[in-house]
PDB file of N, CA and C in Angstrom:
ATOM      1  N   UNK A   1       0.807  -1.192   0.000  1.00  0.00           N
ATOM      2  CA  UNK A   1       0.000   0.000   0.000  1.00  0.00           C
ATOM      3  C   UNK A   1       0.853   1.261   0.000  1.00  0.00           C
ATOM      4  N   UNK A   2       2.240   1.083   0.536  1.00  0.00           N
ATOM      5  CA  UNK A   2       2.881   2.281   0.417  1.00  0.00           C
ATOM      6  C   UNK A   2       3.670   2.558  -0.949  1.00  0.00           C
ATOM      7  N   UNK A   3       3.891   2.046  -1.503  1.00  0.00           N
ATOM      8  CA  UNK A   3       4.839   1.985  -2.515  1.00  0.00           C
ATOM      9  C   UNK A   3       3.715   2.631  -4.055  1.00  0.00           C
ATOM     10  N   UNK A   4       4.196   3.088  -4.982  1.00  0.00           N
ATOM     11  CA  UNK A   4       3.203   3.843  -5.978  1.00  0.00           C
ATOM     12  C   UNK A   4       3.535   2.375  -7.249  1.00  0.00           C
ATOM     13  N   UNK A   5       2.446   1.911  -7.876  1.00  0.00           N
ATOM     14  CA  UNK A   5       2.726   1.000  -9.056  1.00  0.00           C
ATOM     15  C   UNK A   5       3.002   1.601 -10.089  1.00  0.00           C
ATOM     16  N   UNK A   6       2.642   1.132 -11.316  1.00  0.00           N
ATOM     17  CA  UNK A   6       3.372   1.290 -12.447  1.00  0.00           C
ATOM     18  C   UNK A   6       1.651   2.718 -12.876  1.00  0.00           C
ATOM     19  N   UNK A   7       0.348   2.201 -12.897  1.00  0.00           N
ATOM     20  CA  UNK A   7      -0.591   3.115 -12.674  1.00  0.00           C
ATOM     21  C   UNK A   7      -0.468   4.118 -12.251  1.00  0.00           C
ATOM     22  N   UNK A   8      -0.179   4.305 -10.874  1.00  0.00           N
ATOM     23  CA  UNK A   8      -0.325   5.629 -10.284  1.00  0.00           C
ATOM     24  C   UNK A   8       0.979   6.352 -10.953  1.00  0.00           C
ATOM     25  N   UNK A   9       1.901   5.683 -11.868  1.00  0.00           N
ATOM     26  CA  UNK A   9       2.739   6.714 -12.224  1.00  0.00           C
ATOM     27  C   UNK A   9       2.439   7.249 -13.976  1.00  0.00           C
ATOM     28  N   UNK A  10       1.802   5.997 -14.160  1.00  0.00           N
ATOM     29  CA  UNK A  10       0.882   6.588 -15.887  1.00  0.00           C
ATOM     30  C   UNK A  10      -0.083   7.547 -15.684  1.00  0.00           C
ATOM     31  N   UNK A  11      -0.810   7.807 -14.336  1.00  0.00           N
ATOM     32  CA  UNK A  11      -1.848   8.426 -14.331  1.00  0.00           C
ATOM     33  C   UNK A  11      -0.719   9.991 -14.057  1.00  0.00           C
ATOM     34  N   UNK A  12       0.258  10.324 -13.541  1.00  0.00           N
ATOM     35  CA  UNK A  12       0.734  11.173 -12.970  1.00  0.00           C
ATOM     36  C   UNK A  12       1.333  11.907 -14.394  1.00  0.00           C
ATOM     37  N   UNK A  13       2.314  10.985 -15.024  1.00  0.00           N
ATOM     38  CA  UNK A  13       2.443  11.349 -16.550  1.00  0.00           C
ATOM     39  C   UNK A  13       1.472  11.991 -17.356  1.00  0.00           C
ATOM     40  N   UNK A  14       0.050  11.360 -17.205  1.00  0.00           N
ATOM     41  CA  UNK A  14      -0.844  11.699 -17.964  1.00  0.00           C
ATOM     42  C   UNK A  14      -1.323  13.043 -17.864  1.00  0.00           C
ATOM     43  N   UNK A  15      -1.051  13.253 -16.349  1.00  0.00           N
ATOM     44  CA  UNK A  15      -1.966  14.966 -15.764  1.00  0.00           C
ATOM     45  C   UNK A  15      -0.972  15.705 -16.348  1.00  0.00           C
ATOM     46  N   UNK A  16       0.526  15.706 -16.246  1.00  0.00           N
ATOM     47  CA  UNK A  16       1.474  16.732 -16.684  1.00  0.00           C
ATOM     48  C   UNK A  16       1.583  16.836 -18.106  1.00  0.00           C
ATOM     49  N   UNK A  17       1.296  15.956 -18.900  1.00  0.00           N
ATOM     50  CA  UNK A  17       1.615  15.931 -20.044  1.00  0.00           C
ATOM     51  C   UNK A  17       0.045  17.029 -20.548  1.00  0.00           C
ATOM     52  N   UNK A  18      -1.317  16.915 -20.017  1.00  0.00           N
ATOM     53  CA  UNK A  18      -2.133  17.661 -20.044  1.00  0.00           C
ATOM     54  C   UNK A  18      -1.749  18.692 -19.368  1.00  0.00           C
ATOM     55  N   UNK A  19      -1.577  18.933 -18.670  1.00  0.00           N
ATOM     56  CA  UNK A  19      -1.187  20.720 -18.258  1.00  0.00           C
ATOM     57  C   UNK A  19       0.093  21.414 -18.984  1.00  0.00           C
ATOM     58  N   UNK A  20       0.800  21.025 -19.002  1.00  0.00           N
ATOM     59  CA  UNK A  20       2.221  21.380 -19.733  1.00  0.00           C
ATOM     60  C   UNK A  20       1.828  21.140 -21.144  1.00  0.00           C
ATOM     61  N   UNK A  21       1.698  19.803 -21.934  1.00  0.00           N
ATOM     62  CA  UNK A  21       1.899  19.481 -23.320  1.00  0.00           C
ATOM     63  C   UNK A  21       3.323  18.918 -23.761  1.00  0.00           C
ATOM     64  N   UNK A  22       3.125  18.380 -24.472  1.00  0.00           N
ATOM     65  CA  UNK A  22       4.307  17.664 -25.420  1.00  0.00           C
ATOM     66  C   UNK A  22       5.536  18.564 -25.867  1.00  0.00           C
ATOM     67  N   UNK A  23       5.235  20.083 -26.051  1.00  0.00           N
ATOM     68  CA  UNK A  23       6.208  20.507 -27.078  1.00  0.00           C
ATOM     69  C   UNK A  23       6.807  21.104 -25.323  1.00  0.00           C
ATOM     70  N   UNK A  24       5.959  21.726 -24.712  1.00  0.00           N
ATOM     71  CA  UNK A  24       7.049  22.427 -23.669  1.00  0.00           C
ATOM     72  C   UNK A  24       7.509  21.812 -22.096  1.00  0.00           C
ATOM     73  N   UNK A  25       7.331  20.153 -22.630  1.00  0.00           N
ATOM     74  CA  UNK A  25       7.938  19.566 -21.975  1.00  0.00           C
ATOM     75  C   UNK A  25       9.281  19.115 -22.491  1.00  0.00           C
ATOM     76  N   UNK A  26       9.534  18.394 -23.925  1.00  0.00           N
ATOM     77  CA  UNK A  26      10.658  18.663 -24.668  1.00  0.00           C
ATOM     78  C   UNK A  26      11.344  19.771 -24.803  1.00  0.00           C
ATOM     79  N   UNK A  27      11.219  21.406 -24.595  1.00  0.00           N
ATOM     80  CA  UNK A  27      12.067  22.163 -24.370  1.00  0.00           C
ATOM     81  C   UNK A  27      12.331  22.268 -22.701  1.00  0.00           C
ATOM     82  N   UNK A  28      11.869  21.771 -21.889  1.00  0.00           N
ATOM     83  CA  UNK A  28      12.467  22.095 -20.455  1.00  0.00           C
ATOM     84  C   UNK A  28      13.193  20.819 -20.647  1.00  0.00           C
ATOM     85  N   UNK A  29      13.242  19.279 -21.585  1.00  0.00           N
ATOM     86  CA  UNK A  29      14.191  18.647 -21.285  1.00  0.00           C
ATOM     87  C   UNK A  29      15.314  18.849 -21.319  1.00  0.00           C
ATOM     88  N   UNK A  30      15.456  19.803 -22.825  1.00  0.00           N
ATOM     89  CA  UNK A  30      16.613  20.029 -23.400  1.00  0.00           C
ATOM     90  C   UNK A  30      17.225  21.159 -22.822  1.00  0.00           C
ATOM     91  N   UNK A  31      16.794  21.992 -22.216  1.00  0.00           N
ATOM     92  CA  UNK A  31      16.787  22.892 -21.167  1.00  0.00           C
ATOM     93  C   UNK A  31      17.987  22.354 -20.344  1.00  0.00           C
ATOM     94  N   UNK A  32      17.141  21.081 -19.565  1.00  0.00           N
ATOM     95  CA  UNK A  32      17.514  20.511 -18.237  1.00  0.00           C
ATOM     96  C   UNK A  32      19.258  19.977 -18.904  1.00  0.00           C
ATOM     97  N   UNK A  33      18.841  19.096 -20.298  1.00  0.00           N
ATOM     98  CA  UNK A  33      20.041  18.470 -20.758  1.00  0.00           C
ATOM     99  C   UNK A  33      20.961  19.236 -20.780  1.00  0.00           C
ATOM    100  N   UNK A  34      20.852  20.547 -21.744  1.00  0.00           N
ATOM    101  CA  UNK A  34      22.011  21.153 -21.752  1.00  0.00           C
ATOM    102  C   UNK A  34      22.801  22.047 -20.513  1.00  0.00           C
ATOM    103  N   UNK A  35      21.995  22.525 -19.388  1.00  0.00           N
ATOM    104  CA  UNK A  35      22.495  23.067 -18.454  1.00  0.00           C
ATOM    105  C   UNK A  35      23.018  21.491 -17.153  1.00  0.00           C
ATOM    106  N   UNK A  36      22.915  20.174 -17.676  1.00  0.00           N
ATOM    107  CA  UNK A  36      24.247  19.306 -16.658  1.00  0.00           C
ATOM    108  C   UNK A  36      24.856  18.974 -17.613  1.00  0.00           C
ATOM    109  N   UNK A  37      25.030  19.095 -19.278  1.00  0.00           N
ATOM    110  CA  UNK A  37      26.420  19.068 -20.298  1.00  0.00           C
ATOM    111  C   UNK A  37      26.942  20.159 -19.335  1.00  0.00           C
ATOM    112  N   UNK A  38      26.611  21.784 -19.307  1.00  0.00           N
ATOM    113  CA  UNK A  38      26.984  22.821 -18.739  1.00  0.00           C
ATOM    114  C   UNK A  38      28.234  22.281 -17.677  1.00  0.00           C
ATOM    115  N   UNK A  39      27.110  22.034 -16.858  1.00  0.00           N
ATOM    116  CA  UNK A  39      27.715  21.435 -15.593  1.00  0.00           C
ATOM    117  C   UNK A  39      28.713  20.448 -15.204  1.00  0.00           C
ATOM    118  N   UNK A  40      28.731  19.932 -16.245  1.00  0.00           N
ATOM    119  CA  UNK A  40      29.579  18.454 -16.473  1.00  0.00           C
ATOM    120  C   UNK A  40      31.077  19.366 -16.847  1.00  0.00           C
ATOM    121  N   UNK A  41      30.558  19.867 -18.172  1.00  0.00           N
ATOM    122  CA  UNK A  41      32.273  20.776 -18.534  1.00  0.00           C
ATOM    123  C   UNK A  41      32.743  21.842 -17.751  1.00  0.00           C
ATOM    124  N   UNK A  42      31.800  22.045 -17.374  1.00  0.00           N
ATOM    125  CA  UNK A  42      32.628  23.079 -15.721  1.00  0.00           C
ATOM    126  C   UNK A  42      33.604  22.535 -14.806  1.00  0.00           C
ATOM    127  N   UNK A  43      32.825  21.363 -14.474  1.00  0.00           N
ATOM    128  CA  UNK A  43      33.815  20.465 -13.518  1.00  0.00           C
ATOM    129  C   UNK A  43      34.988  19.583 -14.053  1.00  0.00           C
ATOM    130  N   UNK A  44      34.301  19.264 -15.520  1.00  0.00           N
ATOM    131  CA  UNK A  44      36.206  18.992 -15.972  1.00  0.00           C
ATOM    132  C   UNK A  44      37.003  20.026 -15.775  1.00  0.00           C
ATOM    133  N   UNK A  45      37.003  21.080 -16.463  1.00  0.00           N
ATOM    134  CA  UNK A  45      37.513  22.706 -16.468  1.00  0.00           C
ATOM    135  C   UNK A  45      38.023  23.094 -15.089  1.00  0.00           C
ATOM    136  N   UNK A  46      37.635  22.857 -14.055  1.00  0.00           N
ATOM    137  CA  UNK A  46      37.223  23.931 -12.656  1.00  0.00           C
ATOM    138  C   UNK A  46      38.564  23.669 -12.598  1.00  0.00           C
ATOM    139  N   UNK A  47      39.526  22.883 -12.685  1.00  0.00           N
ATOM    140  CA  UNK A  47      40.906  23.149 -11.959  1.00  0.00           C
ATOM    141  C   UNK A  47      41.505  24.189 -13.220  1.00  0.00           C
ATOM    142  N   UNK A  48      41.407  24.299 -13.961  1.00  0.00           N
ATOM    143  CA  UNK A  48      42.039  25.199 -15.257  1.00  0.00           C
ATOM    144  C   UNK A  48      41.137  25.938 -15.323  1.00  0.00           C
ATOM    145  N   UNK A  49      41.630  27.523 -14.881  1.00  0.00           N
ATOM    146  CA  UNK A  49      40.922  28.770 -15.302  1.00  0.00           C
ATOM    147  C   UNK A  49      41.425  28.702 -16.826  1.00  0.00           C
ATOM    148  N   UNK A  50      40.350  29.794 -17.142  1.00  0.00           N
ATOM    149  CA  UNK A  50      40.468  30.289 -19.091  1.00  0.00           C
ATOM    150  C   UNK A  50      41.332  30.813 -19.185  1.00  0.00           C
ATOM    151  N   UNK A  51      41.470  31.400 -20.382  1.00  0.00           N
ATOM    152  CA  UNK A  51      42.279  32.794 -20.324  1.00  0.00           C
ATOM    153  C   UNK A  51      42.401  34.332 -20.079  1.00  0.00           C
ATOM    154  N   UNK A  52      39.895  33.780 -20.135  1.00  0.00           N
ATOM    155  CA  UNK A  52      39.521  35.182 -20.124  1.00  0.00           C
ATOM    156  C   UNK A  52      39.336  35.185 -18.346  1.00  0.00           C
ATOM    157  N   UNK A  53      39.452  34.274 -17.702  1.00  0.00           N
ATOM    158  CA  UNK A  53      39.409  34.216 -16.313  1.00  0.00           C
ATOM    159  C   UNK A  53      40.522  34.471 -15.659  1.00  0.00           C
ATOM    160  N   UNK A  54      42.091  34.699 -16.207  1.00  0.00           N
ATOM    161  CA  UNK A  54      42.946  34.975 -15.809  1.00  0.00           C
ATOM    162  C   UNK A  54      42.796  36.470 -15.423  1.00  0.00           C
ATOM    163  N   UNK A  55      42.310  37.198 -16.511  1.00  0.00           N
ATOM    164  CA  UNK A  55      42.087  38.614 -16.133  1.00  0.00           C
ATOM    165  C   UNK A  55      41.197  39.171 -14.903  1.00  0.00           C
ATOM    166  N   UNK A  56      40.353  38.207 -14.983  1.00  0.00           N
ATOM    167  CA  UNK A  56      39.204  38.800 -13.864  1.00  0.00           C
ATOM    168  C   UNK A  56      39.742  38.389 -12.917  1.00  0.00           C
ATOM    169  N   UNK A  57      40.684  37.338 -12.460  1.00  0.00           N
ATOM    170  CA  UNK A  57      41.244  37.037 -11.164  1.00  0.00           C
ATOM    171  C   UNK A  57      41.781  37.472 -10.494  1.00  0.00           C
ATOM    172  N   UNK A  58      42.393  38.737 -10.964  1.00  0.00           N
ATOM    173  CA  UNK A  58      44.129  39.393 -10.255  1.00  0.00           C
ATOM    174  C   UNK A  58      42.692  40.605  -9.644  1.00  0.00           C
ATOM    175  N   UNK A  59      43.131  40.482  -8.413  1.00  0.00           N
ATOM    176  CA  UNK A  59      42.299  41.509  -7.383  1.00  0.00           C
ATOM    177  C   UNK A  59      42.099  43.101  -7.893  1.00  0.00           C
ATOM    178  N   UNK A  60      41.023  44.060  -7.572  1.00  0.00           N
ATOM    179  CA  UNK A  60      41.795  45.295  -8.195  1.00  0.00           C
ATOM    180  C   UNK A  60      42.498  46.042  -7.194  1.00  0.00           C
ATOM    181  N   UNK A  61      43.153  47.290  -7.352  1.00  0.00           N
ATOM    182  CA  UNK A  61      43.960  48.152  -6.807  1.00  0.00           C
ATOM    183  C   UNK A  61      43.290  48.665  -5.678  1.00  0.00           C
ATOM    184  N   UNK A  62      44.146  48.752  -4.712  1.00  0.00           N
ATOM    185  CA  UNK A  62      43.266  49.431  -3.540  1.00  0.00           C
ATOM    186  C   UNK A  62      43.255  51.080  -3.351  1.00  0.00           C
ATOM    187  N   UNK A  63      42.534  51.442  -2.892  1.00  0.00           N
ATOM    188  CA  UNK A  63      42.324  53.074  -2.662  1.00  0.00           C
ATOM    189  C   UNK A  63      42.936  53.440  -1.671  1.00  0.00           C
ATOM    190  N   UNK A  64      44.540  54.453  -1.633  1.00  0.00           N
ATOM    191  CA  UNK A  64      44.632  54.869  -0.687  1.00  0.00           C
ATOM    192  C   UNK A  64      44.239  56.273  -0.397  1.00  0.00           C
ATOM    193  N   UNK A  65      44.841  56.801   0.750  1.00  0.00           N
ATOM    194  CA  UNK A  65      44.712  58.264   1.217  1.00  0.00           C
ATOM    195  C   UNK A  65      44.849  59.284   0.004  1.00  0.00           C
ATOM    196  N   UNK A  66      45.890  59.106  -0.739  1.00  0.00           N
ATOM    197  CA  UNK A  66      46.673  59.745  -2.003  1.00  0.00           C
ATOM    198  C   UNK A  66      45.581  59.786  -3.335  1.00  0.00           C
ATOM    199  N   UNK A  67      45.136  58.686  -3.221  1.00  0.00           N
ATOM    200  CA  UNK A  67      44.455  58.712  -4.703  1.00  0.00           C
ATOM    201  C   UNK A  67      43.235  58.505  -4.515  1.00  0.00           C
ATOM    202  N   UNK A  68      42.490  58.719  -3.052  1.00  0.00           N
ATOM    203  CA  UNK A  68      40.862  59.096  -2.830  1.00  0.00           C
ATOM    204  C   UNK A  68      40.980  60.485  -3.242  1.00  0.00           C
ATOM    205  N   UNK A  69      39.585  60.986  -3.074  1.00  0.00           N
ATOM    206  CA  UNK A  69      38.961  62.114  -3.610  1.00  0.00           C
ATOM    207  C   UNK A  69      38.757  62.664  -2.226  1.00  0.00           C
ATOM    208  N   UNK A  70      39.572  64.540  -2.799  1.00  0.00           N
ATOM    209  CA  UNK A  70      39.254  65.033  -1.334  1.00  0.00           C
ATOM    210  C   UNK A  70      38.572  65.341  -0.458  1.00  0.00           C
ATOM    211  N   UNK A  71      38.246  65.984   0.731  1.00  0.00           N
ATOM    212  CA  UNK A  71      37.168  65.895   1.641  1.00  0.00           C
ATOM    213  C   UNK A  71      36.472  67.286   1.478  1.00  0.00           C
ATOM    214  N   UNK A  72      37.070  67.898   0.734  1.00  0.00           N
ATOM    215  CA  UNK A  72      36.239  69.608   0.510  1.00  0.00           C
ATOM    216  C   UNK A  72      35.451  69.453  -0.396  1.00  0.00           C
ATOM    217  N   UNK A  73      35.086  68.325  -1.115  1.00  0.00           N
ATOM    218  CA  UNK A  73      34.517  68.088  -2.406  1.00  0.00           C
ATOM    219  C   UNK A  73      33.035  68.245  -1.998  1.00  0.00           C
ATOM    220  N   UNK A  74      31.690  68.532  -2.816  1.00  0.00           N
ATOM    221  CA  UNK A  74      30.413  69.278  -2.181  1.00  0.00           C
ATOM    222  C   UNK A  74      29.658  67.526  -2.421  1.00  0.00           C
ATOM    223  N   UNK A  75      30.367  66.426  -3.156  1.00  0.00           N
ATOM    224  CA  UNK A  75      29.128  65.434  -3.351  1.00  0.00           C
ATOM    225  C   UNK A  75      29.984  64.462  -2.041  1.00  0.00           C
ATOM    226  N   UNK A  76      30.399  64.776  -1.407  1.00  0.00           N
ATOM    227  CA  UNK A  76      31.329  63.615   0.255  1.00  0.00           C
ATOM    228  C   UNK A  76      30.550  63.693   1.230  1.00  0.00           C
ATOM    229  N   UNK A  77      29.981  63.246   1.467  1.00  0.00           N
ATOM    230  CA  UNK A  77      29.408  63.354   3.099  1.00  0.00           C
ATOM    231  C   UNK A  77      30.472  62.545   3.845  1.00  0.00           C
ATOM    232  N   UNK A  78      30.523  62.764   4.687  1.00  0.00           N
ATOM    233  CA  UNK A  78      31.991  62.702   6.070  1.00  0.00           C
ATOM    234  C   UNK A  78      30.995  62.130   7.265  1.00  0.00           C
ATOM    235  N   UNK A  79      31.485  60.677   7.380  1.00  0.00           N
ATOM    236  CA  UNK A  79      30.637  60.268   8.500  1.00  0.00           C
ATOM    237  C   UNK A  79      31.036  59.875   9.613  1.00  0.00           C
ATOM    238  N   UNK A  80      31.491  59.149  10.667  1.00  0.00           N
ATOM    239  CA  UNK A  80      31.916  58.687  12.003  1.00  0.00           C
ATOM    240  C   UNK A  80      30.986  57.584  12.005  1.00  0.00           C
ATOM    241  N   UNK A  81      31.736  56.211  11.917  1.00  0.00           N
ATOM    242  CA  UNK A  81      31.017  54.843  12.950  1.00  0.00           C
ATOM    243  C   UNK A  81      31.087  54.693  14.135  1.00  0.00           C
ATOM    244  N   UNK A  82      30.422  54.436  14.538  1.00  0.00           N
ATOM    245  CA  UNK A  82      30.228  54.179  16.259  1.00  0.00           C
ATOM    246  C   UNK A  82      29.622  52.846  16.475  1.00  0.00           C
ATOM    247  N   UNK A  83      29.483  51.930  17.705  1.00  0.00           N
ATOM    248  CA  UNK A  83      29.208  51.083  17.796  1.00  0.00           C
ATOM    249  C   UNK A  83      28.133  51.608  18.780  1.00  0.00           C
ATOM    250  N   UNK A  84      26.876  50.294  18.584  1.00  0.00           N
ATOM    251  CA  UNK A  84      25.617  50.405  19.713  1.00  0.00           C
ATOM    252  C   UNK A  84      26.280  50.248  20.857  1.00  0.00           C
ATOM    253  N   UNK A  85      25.526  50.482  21.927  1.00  0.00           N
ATOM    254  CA  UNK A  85      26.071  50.026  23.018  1.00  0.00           C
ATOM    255  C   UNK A  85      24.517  49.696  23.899  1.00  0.00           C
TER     256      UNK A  85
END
């Protein structure tokens, strides 16, 4: 009684295939297919960045004192953090 037969899973097929249809269930397969190909060549790949991933990797430059924008400027608001207490 607990287990579903081969019926209760034709009947389950049958409702989706009526609400959805034939054609836009074949595009969410191919959907589904091509995004774990996706997935599949990612994870061969994942130890070898690209080439175009080499670029995006190197951190950017940090902002110091010297090359921020000064404090007399009219668009700076100047604030102080404080902690709740």
């Amino acid at each position: 009684m607990g287990g579903l037969s081969i019926w209760h899973w034709l009947i389950v097929l049958l409702i989706v295939v009526m609400v959805f249809g034939t054609k836009k269930l074949r595009n969410m397969g191919g959907d589904l297919g091509g995004a774990v190909k996706g997935f599949k060549d990612g994870m061969k790949d994942g130890g070898q960045p690209a080439a175009d991933d080499a670029a995006a990797a190197t951190p950017p430059a940090q902002v110091t004192a010297a090359t921020a924008a000064p404090a007399d400027d009219k668009n700076t608001i100047d604030v102080q953090a404080r902690q709740k207490s």
